[in-house]
PDB file of N, CA and C in Angstrom:
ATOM      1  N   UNK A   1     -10.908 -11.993  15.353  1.00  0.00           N
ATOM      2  CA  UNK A   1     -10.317 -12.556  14.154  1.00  0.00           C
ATOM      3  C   UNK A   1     -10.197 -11.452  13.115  1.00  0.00           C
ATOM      4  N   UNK A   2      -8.909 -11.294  12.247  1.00  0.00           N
ATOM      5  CA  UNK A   2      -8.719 -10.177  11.625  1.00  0.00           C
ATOM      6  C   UNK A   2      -9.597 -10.587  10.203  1.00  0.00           C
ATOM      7  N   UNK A   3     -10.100  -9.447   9.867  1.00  0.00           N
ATOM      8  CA  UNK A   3     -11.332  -9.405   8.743  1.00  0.00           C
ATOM      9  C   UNK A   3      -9.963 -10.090   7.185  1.00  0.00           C
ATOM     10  N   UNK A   4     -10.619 -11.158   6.403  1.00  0.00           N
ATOM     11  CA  UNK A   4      -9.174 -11.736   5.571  1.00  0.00           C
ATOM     12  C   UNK A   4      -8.868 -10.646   4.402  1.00  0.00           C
ATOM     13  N   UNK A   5      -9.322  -9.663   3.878  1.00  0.00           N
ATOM     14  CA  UNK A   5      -8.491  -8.130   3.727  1.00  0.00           C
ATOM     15  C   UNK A   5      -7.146  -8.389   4.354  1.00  0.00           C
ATOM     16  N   UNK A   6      -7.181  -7.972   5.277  1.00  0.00           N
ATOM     17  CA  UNK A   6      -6.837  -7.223   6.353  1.00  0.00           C
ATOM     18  C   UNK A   6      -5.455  -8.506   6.405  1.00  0.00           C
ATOM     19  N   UNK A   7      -5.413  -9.816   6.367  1.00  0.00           N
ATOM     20  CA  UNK A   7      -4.838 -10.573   6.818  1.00  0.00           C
ATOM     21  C   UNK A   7      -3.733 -11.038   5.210  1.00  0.00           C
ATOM     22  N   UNK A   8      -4.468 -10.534   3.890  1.00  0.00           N
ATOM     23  CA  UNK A   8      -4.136 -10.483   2.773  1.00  0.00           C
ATOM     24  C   UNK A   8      -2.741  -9.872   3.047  1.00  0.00           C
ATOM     25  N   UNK A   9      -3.274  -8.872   3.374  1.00  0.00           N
ATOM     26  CA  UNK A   9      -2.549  -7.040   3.742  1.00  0.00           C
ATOM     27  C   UNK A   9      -1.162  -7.476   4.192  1.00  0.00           C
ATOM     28  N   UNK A  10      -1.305  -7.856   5.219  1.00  0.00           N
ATOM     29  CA  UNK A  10      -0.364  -8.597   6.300  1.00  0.00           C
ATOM     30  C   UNK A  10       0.394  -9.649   5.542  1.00  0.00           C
ATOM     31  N   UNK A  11       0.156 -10.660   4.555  1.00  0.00           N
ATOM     32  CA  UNK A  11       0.935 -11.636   4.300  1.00  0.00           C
ATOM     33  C   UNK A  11       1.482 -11.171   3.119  1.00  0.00           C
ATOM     34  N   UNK A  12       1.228  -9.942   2.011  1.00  0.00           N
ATOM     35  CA  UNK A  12       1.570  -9.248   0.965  1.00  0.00           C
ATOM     36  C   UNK A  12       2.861  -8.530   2.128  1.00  0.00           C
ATOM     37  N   UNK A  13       2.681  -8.109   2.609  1.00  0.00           N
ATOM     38  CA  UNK A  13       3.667  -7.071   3.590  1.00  0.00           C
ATOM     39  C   UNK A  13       4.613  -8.148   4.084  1.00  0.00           C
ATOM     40  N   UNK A  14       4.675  -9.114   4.587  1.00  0.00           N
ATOM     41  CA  UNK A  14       5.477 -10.027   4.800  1.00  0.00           C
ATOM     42  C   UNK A  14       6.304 -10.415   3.574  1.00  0.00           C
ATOM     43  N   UNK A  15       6.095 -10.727   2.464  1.00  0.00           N
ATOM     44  CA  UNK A  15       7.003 -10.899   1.036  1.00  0.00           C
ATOM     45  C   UNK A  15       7.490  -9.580   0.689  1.00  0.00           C
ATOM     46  N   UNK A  16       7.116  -8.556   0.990  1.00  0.00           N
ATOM     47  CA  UNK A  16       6.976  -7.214   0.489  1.00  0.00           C
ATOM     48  C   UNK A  16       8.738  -7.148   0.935  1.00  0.00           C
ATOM     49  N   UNK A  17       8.501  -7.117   2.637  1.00  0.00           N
ATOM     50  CA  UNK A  17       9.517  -6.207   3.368  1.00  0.00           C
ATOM     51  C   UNK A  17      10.527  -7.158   3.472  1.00  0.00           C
ATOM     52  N   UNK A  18      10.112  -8.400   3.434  1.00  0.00           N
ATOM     53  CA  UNK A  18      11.917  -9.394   3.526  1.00  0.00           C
ATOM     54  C   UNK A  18      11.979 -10.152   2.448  1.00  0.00           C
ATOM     55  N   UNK A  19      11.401 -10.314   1.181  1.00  0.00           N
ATOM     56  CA  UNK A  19      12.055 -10.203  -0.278  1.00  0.00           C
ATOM     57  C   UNK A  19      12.768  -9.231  -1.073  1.00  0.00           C
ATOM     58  N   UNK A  20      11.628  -8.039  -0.893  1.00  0.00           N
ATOM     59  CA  UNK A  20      12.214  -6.632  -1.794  1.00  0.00           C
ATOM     60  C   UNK A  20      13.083  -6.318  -0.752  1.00  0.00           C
ATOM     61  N   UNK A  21      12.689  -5.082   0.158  1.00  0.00           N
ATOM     62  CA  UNK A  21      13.582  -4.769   1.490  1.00  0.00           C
ATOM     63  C   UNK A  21      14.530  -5.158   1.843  1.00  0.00           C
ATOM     64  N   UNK A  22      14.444  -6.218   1.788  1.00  0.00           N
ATOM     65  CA  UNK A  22      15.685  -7.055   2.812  1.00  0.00           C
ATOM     66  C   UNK A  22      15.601  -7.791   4.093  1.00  0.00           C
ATOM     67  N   UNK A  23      14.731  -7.034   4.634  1.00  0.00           N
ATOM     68  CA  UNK A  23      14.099  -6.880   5.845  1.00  0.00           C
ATOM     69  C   UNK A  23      14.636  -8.426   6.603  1.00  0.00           C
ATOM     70  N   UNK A  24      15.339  -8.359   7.471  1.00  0.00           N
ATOM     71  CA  UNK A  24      15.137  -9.989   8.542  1.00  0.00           C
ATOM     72  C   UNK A  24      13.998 -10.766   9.013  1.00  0.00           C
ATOM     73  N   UNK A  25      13.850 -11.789   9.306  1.00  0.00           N
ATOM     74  CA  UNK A  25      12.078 -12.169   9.536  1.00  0.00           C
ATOM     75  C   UNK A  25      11.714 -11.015  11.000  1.00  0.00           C
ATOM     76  N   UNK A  26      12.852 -11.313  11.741  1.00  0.00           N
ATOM     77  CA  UNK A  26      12.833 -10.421  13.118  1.00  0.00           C
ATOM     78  C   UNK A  26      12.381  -9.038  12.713  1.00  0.00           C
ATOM     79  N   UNK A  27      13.019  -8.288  11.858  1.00  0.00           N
ATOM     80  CA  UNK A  27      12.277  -6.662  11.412  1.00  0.00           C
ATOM     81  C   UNK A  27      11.644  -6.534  10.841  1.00  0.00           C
ATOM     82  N   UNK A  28      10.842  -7.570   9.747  1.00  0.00           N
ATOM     83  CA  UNK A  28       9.630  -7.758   9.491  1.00  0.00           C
ATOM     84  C   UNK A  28       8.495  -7.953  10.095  1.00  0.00           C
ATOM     85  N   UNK A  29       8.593  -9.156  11.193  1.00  0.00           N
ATOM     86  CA  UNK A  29       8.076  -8.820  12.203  1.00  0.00           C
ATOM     87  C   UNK A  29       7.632  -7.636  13.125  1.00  0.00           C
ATOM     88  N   UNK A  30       8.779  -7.276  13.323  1.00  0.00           N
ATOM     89  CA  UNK A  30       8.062  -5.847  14.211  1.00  0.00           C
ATOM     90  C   UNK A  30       7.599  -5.203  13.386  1.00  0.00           C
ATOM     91  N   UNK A  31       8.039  -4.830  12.170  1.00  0.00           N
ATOM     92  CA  UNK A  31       7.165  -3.842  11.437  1.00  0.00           C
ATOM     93  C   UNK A  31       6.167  -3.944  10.971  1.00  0.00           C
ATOM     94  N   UNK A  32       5.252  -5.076  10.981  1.00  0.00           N
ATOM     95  CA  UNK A  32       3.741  -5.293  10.724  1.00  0.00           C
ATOM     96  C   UNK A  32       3.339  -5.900  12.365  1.00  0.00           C
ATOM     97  N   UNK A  33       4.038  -5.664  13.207  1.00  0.00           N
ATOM     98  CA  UNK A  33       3.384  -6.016  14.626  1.00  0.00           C
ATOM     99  C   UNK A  33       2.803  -7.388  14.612  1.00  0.00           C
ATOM    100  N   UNK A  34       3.681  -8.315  14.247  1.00  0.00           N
ATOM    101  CA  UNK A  34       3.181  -9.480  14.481  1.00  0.00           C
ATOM    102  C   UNK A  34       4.055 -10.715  15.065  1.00  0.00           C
ATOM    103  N   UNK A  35       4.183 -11.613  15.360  1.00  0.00           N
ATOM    104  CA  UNK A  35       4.772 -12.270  16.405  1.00  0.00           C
ATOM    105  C   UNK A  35       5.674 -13.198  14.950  1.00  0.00           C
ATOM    106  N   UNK A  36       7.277 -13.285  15.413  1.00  0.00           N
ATOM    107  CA  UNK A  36       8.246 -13.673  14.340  1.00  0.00           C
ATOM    108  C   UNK A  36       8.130 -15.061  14.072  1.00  0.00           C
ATOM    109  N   UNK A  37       7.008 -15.755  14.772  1.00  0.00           N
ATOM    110  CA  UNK A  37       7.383 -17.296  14.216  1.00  0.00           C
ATOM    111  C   UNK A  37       5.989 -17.109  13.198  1.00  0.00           C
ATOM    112  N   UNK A  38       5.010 -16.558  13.549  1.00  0.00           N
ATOM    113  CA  UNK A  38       4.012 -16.359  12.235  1.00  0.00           C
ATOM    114  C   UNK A  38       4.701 -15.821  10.875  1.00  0.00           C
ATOM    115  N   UNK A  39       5.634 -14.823  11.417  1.00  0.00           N
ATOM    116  CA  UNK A  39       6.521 -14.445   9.810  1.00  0.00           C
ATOM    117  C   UNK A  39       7.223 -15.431   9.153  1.00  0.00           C
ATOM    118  N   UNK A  40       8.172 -16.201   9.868  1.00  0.00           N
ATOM    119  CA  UNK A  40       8.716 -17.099   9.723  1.00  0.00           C
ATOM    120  C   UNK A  40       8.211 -18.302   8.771  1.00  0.00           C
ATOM    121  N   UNK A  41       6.635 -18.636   9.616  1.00  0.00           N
ATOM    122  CA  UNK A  41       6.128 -19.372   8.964  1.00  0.00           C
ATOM    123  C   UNK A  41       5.748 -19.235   7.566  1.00  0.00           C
ATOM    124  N   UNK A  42       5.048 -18.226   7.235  1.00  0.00           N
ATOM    125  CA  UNK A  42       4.399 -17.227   6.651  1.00  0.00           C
ATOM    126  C   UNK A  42       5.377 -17.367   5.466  1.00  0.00           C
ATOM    127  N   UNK A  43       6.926 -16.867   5.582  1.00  0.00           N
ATOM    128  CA  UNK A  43       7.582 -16.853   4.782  1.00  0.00           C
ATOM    129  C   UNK A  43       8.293 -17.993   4.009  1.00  0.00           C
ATOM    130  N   UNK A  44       7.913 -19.144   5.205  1.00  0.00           N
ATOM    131  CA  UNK A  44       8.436 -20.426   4.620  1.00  0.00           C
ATOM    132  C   UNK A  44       7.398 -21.268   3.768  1.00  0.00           C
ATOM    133  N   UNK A  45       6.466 -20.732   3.705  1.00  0.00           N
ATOM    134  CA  UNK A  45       5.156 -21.343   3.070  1.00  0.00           C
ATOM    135  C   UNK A  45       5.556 -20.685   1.976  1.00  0.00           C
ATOM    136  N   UNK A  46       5.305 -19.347   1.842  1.00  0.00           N
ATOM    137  CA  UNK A  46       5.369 -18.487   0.713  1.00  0.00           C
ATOM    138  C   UNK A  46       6.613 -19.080  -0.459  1.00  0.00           C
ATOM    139  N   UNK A  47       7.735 -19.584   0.226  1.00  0.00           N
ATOM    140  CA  UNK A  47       9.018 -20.158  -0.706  1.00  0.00           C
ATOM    141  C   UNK A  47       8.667 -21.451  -1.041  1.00  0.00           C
ATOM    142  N   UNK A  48       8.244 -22.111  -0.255  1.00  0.00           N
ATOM    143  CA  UNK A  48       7.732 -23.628  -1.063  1.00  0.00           C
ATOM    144  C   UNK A  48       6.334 -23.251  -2.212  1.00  0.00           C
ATOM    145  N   UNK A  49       5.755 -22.681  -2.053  1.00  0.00           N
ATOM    146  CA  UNK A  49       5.165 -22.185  -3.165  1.00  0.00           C
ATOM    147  C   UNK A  49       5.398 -21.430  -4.482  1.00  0.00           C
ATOM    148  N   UNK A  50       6.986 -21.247  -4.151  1.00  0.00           N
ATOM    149  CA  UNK A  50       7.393 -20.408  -4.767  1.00  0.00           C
ATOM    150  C   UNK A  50       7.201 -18.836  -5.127  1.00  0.00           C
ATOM    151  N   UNK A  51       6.777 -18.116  -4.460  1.00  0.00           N
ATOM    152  CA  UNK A  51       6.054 -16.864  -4.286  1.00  0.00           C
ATOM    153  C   UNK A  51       7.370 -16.168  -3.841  1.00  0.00           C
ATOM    154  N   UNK A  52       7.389 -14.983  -4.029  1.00  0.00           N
ATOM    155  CA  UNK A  52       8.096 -14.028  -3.722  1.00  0.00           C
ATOM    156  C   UNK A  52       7.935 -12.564  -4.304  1.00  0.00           C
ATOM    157  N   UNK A  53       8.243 -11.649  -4.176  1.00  0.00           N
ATOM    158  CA  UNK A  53       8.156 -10.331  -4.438  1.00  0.00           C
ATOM    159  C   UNK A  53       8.984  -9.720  -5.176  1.00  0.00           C
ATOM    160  N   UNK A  54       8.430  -8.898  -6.264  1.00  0.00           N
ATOM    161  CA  UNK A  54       6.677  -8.716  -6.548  1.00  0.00           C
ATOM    162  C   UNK A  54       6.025  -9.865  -7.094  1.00  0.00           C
ATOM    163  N   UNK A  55       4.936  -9.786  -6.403  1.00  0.00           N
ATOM    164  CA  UNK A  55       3.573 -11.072  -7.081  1.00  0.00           C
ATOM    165  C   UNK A  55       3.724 -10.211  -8.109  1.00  0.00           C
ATOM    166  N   UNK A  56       3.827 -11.225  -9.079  1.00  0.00           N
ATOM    167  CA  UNK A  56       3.259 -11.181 -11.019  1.00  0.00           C
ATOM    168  C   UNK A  56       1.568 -11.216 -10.493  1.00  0.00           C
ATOM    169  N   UNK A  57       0.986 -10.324 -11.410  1.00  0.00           N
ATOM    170  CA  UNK A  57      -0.631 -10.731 -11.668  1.00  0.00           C
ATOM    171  C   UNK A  57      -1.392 -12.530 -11.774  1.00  0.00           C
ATOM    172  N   UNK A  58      -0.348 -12.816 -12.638  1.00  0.00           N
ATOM    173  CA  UNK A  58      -1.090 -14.722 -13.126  1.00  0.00           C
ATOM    174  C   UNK A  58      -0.381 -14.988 -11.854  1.00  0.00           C
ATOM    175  N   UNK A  59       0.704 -14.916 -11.369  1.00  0.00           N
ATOM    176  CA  UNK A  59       0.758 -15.745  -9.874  1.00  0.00           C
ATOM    177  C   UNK A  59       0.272 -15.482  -9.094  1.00  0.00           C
ATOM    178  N   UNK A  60      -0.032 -14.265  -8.187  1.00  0.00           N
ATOM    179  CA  UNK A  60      -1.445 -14.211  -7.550  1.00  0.00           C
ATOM    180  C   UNK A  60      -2.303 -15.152  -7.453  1.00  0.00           C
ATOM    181  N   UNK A  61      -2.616 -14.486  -9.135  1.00  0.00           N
ATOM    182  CA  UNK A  61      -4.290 -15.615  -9.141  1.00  0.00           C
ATOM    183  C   UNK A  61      -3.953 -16.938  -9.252  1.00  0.00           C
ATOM    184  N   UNK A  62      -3.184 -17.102  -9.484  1.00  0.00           N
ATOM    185  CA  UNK A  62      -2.959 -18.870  -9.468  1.00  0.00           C
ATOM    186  C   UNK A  62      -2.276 -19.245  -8.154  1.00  0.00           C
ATOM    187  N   UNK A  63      -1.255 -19.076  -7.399  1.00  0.00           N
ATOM    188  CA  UNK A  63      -0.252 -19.450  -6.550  1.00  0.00           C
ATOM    189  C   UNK A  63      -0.830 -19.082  -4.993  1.00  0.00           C
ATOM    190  N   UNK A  64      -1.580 -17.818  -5.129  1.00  0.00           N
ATOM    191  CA  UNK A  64      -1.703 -17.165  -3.841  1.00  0.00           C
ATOM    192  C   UNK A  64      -2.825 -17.626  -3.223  1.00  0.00           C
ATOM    193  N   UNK A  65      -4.134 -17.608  -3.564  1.00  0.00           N
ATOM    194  CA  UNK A  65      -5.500 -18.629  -3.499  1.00  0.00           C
ATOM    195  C   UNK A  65      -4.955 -20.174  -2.887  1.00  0.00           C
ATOM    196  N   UNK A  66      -4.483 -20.573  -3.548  1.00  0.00           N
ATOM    197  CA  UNK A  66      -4.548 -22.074  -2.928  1.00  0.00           C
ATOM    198  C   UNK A  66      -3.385 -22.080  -1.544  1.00  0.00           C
ATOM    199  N   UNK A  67      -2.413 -21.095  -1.832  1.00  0.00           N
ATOM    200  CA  UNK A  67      -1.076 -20.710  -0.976  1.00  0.00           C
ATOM    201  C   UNK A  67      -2.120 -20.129   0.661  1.00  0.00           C
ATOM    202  N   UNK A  68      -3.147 -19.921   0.598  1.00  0.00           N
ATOM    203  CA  UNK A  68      -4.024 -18.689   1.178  1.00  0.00           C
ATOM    204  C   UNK A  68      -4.849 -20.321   1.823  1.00  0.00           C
ATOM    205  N   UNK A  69      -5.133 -21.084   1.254  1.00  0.00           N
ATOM    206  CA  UNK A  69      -6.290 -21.852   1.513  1.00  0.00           C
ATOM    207  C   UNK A  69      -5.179 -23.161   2.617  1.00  0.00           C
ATOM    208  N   UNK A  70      -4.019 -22.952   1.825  1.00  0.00           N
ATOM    209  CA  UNK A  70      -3.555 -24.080   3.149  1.00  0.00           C
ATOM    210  C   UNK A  70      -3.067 -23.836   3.988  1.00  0.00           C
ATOM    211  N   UNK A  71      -3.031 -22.112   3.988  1.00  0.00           N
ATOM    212  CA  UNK A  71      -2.851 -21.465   5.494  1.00  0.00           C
ATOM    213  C   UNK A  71      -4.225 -21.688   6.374  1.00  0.00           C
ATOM    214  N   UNK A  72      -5.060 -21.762   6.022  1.00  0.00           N
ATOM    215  CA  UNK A  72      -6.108 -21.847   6.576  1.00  0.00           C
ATOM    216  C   UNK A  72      -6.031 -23.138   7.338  1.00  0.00           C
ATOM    217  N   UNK A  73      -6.070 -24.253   6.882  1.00  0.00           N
ATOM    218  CA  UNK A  73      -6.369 -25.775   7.162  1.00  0.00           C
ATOM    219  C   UNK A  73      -5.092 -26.029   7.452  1.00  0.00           C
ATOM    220  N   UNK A  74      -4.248 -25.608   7.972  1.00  0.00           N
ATOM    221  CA  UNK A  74      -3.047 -25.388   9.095  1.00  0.00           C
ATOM    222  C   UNK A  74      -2.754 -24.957   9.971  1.00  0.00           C
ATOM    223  N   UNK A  75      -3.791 -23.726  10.247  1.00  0.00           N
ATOM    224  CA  UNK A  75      -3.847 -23.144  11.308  1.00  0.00           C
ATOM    225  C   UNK A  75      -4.054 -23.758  13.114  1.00  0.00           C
ATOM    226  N   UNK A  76      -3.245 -23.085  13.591  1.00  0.00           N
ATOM    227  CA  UNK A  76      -3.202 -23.807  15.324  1.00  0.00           C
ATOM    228  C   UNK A  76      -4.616 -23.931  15.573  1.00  0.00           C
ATOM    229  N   UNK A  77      -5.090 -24.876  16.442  1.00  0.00           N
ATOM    230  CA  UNK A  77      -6.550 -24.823  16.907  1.00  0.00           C
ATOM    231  C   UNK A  77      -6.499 -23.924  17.814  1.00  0.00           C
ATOM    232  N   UNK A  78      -5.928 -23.515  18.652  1.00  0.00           N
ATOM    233  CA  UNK A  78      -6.181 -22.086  19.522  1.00  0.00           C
ATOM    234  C   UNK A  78      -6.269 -20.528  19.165  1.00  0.00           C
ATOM    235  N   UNK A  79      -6.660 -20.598  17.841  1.00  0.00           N
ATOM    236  CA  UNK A  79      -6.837 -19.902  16.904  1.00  0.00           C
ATOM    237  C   UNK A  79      -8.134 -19.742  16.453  1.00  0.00           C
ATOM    238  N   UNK A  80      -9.062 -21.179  16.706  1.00  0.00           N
ATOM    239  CA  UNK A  80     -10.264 -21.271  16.100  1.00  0.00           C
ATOM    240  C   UNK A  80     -10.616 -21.571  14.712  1.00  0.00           C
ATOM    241  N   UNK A  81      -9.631 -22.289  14.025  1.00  0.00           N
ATOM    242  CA  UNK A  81     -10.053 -22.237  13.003  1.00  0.00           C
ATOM    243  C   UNK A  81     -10.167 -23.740  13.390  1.00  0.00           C
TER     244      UNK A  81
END
């Protein structure tokens, strides 16, 4: 299980490269090495929350925490969570 740093890292890089960038979910994907329906997802959560890139400081702390917590309690059970 990736240390949640690490998984921060990864979902900042996901808004990063196909908000700012441009990036497709598909070349976002490869470029953080991760499988395109997690980006996908990832990115469709992030827009109903309204999040996008650059995180403002107060959205962070307000938007990203709870945005962060219902990734959690969504997660596939073959995952372990």
């Amino acid at each position: 299980m990736p240390r949640p740093h690490s998984t921060m890292r990864k979902n900042r890089g996901v808004l990063r490269l196909h908000y700012s960038e441009g990036l497709s979910l598909r070349q976002t994907a490869s470029s953080l090495s991760m499988p395109f329906t997690t980006v996908a997802d990832l990115a469709k959560r992030a827009k109903a929350a309204g999040l996008s890139w650059p995180l403002e400081d107060e959205a962070r702390r307000l938007k990203a925490p709870a945005w962060l917590e219902e990734l959690r309690q969504h997660q596939p059970e073959f995952l372990g969570h």
